[in-house]
C-alpha atoms as a PDB file:
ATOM      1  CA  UNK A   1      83.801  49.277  61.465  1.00  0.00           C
ATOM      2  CA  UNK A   2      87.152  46.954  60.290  1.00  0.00           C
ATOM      3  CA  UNK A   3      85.509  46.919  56.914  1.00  0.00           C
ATOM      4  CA  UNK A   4      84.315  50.577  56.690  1.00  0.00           C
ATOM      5  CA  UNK A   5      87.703  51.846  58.195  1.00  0.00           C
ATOM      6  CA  UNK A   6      89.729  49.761  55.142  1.00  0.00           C
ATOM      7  CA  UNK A   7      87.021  50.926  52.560  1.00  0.00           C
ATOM      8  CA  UNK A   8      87.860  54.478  53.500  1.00  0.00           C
ATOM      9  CA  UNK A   9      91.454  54.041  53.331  1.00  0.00           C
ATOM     10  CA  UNK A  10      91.460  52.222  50.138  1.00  0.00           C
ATOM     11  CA  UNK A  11      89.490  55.144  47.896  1.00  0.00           C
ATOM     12  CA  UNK A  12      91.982  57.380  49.803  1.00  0.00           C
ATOM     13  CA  UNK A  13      94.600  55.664  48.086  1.00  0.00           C
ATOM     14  CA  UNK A  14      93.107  55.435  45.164  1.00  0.00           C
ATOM     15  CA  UNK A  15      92.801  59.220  45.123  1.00  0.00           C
ATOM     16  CA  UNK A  16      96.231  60.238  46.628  1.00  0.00           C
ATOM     17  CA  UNK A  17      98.693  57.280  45.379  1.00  0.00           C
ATOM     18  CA  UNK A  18     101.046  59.455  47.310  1.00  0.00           C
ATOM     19  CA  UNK A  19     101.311  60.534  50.704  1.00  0.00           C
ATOM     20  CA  UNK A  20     103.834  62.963  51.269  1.00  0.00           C
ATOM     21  CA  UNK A  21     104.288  65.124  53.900  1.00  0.00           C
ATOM     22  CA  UNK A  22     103.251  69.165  52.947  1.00  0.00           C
ATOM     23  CA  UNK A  23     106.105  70.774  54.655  1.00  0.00           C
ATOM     24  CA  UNK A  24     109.246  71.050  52.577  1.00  0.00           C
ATOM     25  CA  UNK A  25     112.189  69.776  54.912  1.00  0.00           C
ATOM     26  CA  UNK A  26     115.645  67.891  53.670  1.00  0.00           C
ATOM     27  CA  UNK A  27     116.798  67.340  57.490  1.00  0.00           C
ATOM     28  CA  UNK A  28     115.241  65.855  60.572  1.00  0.00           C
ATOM     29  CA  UNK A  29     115.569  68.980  62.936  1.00  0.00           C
ATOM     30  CA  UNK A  30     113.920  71.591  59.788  1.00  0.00           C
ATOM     31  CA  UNK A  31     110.341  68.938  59.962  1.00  0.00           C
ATOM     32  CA  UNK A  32     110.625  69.708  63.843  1.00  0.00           C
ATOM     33  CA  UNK A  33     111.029  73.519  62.972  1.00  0.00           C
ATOM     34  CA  UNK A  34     108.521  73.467  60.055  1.00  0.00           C
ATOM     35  CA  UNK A  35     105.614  71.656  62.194  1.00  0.00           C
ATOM     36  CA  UNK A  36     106.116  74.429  65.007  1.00  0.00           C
ATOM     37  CA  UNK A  37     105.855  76.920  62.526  1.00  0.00           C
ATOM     38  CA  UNK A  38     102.667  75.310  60.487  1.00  0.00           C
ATOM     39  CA  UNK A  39     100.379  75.591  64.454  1.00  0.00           C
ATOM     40  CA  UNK A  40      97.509  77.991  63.522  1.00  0.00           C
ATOM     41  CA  UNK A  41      99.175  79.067  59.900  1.00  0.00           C
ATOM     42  CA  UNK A  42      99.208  77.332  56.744  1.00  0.00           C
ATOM     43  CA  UNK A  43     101.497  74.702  55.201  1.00  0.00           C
ATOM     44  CA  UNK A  44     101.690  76.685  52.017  1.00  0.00           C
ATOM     45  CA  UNK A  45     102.788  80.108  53.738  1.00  0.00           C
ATOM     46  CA  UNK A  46     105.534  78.009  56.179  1.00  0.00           C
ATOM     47  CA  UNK A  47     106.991  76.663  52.904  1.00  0.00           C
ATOM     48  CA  UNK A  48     107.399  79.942  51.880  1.00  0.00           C
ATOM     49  CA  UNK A  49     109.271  81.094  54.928  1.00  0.00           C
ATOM     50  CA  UNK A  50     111.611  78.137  55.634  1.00  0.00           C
ATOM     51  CA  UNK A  51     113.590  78.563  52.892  1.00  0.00           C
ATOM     52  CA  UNK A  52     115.021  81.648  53.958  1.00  0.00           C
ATOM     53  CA  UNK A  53     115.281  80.589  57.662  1.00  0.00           C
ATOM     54  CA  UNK A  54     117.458  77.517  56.958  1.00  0.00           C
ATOM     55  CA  UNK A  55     119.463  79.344  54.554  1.00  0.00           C
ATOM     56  CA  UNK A  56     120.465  82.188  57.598  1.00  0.00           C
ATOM     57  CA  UNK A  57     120.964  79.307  59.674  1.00  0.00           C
ATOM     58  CA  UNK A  58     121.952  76.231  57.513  1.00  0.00           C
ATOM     59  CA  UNK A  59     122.960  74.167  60.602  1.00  0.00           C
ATOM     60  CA  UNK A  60     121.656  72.012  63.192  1.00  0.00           C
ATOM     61  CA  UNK A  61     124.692  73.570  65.538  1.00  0.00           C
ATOM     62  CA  UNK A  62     123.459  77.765  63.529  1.00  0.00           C
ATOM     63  CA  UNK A  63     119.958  77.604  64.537  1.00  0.00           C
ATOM     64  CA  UNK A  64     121.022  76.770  68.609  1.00  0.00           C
ATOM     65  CA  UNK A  65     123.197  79.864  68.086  1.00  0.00           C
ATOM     66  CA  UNK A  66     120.646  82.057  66.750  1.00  0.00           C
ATOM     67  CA  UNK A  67     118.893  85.089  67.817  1.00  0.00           C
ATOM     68  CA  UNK A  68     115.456  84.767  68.903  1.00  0.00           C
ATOM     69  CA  UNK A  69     114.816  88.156  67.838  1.00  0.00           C
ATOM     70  CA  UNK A  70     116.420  87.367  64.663  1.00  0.00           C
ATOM     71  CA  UNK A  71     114.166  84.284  63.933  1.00  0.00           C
ATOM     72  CA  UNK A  72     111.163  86.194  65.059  1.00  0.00           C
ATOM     73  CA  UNK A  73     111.212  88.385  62.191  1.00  0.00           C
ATOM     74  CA  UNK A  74     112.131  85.747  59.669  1.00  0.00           C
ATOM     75  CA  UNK A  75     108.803  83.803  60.808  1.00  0.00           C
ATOM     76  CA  UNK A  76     106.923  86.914  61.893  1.00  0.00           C
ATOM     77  CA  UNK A  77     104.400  85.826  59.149  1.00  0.00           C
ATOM     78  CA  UNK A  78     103.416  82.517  60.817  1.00  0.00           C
ATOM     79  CA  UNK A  79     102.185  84.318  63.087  1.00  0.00           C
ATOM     80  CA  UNK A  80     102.407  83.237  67.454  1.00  0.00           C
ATOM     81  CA  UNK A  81     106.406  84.571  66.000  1.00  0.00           C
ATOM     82  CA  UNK A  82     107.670  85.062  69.870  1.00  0.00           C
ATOM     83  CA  UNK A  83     106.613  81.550  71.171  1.00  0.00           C
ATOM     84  CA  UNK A  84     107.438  79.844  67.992  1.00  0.00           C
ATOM     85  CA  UNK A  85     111.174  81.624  67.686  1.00  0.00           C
ATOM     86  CA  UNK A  86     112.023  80.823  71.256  1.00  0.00           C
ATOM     87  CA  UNK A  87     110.704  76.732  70.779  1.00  0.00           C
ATOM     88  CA  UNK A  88     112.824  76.669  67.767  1.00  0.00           C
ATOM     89  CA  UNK A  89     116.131  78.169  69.368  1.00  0.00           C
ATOM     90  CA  UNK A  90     115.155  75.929  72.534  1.00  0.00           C
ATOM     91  CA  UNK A  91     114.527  72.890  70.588  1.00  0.00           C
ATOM     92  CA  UNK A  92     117.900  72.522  68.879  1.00  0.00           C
ATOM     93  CA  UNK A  93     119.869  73.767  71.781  1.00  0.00           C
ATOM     94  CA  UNK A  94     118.309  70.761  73.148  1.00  0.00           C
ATOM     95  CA  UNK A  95     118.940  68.632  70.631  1.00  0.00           C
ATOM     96  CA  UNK A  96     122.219  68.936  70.836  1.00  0.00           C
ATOM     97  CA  UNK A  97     122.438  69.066  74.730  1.00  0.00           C
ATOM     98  CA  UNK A  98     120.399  65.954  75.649  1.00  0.00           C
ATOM     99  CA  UNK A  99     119.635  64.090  71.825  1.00  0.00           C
ATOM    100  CA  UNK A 100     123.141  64.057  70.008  1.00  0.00           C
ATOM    101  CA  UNK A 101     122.053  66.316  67.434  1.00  0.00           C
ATOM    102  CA  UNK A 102     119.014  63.778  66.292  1.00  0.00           C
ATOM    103  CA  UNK A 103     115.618  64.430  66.405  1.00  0.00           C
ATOM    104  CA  UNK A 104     114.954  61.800  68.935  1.00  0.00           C
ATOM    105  CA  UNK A 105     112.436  58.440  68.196  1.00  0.00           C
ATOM    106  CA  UNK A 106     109.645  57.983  71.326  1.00  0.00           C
ATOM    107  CA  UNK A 107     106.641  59.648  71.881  1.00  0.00           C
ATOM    108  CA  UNK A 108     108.007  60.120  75.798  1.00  0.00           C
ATOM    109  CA  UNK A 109     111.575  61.592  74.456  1.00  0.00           C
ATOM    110  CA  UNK A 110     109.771  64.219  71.769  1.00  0.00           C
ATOM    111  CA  UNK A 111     107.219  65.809  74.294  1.00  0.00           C
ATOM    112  CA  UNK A 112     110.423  66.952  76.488  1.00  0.00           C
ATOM    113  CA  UNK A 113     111.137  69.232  73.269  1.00  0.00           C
ATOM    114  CA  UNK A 114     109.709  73.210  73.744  1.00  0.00           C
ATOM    115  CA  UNK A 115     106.711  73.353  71.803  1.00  0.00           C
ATOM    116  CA  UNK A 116     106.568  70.090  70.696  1.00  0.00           C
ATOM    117  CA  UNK A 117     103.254  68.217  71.728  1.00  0.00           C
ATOM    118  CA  UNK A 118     101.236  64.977  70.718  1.00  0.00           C
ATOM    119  CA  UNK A 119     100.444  66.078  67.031  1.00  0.00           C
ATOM    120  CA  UNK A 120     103.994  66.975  66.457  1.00  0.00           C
ATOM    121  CA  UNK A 121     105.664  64.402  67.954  1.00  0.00           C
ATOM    122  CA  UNK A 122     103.664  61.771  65.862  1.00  0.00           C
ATOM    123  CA  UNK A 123     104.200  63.508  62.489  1.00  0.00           C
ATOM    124  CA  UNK A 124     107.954  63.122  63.475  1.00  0.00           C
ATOM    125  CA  UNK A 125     107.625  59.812  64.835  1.00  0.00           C
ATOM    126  CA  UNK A 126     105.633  58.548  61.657  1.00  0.00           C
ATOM    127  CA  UNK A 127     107.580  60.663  58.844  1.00  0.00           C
ATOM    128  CA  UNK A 128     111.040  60.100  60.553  1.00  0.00           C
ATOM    129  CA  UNK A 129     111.013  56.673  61.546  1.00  0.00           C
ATOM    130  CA  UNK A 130     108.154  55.175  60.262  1.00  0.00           C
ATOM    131  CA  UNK A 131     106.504  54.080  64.122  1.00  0.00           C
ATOM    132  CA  UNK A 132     103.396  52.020  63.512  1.00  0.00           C
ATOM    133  CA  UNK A 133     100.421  53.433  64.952  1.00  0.00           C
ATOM    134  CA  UNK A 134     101.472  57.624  64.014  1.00  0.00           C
ATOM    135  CA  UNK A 135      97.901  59.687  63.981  1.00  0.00           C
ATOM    136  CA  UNK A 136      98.376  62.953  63.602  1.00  0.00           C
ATOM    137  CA  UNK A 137      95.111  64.869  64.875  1.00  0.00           C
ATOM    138  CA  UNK A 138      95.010  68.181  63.079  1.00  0.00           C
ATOM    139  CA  UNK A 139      91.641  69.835  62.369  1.00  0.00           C
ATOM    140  CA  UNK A 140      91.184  68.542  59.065  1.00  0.00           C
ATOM    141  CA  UNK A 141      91.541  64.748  60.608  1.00  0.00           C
ATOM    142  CA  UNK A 142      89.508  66.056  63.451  1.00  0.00           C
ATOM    143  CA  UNK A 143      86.739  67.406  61.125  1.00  0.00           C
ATOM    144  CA  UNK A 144      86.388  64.932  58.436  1.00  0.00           C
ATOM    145  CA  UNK A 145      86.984  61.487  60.672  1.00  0.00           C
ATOM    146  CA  UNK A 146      83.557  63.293  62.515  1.00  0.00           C
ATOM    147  CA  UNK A 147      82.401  63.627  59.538  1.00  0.00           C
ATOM    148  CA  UNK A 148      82.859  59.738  58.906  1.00  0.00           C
ATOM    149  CA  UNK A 149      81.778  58.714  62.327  1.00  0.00           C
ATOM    150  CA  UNK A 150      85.162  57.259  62.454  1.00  0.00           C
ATOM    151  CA  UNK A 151      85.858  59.379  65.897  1.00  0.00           C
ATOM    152  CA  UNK A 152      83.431  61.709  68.589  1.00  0.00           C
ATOM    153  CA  UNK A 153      83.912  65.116  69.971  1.00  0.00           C
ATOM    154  CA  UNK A 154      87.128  67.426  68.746  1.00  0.00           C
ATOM    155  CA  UNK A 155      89.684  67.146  71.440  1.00  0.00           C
ATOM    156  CA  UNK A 156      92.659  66.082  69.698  1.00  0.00           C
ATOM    157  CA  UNK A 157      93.979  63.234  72.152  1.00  0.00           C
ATOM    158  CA  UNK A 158      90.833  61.749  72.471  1.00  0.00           C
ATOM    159  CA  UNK A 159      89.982  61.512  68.609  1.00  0.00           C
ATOM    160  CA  UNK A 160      93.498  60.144  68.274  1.00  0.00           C
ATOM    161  CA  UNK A 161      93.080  57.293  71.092  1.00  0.00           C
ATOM    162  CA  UNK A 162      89.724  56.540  69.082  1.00  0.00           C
ATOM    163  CA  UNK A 163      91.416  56.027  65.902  1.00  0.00           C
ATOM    164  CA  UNK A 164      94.440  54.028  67.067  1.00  0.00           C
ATOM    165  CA  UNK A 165      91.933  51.835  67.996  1.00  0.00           C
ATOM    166  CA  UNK A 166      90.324  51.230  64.158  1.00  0.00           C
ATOM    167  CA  UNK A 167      93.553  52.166  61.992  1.00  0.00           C
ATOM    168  CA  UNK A 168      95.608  49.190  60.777  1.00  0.00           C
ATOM    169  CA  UNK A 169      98.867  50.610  62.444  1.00  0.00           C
ATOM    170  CA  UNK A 170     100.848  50.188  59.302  1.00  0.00           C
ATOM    171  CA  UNK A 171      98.332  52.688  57.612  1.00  0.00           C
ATOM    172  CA  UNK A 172      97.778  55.421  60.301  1.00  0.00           C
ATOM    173  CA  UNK A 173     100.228  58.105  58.927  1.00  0.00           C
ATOM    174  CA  UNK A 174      99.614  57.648  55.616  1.00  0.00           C
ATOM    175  CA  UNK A 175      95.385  58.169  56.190  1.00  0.00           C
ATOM    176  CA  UNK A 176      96.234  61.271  57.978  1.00  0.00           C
ATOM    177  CA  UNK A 177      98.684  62.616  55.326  1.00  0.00           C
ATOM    178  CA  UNK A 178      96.048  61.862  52.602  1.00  0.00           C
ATOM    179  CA  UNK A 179      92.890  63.176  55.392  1.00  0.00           C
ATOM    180  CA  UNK A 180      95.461  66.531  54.772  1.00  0.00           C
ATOM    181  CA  UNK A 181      95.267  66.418  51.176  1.00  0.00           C
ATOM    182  CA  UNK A 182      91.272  65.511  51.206  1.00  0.00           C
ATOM    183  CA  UNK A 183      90.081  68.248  53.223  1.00  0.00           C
ATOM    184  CA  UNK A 184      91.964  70.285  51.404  1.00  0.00           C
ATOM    185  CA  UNK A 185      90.747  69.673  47.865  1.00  0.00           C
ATOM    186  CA  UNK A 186      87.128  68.107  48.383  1.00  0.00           C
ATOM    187  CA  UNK A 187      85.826  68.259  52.454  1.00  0.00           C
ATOM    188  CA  UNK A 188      86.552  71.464  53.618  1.00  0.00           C
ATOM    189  CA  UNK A 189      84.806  73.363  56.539  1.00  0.00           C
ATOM    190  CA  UNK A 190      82.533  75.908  54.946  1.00  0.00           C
ATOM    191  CA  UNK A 191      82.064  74.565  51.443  1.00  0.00           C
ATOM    192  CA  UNK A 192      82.555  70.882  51.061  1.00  0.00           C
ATOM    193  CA  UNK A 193      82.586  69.782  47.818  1.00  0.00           C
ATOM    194  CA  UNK A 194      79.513  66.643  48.400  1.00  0.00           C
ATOM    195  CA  UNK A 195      79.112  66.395  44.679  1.00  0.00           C
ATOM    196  CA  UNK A 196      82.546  65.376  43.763  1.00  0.00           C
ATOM    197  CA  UNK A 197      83.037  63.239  47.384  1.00  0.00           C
ATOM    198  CA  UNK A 198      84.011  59.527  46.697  1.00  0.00           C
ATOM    199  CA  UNK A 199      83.401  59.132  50.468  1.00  0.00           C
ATOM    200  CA  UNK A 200      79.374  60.309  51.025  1.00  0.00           C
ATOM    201  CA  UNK A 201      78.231  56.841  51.724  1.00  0.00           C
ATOM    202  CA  UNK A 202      79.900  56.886  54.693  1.00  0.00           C
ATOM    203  CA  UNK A 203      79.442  60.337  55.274  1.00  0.00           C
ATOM    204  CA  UNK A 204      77.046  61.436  58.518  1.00  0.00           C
ATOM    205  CA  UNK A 205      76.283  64.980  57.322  1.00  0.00           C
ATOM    206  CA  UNK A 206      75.571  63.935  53.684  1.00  0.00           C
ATOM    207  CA  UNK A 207      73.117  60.729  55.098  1.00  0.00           C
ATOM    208  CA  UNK A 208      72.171  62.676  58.452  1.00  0.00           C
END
């Protein structure tokens, strides 16, 4: 598996030299805000509402103050607008309260945040401050580490305990930012594109 799991992550590389992020952010607290706002919607369409929502409210200390009715229709499009306007107001108010205005650095500290859970909290935990060990379970990891028989079964804190065991720590964020970028462009759910895959030797569906 060692040698399998390092073979993967190498043609990943190779593929995406790069492993940025997709959400557009310049300050800790907008990544928190842009992850709550990317659950169940796109990347692409909360990178076309952010701008305007951290323009309104260009301040960690603005978006405490802000109306949750007002947010709500700047990120109606994201869709889930009620729950996600509240977390955001909720999660900088608490910031401020109980994190001195930072986006705070443990797992334990993050999941206190409203509407911040495991995936989140290791996106910020990896992007942020780097922390070793960061898998962020999304459906395209989800899907396509199945896909590799690098994980079992689709619940998101199990497939992420099974690849914190097999990911070199030092890679883990990284291999789920380029995972992002791979199911994307090549393995997607409906029509993955098998003839153009660098990765079907390893692939279960392709060699069932």
């Amino acid at each position: 598996m060692k040698e399998k799991v390092n073979a993967i992550i190498d043609i990943l590389k190779d593929r995406y030299a790069d492993a940025p992020c997709a959400l557009h952010y310049d300050k800790d607290y907008e990544l928190m805000i842009a992850v709550r706002l990317s659950a169940q919607c796109t990347d692409a369409r909360v990178n076309l509402v952010t701008p305007a929502l951290f323009e309104k409210y260009p301040t960690l200390e603005a978006m405490a103050a802000a109306d949750i009715e007002d947010v709500e229709k700047l990120v109606h499009s994201c869709g889930f607008y009620k729950h996600k306007a509240r977390d955001i107001v909720l999660g900088c108010q608490m910031l401020l309260t109980d994190f001195g205005g930072k986006v705070p650095g443990t797992m334990e500290e993050l999941l206190r945040i409203p509407g911040v859970g495991r995936k989140t909290a290791n996106l910020l935990l990896g992007d942020l401050y780097g922390v070793p060990g960061s898998v962020v379970c999304d459906t395209h990891c989800i899907r396509i580490c199945g896909r590799l028989g690098l994980s079992q079964g689709k619940e998101p804190e199990k497939v992420e305990k099974q690849l914190r065991a097999i990911l070199p720590p030092e890679e883990s964020s990284d291999f789920c930012h380029r995972i992002v970028l791979f199911g994307r462009d090549c393995c997607s759910a409906q029509r993955p594109k098998c003839s153009e895959c660098p990765l079907t030797m390893f692939c279960k569906e392709f060699n069932p």
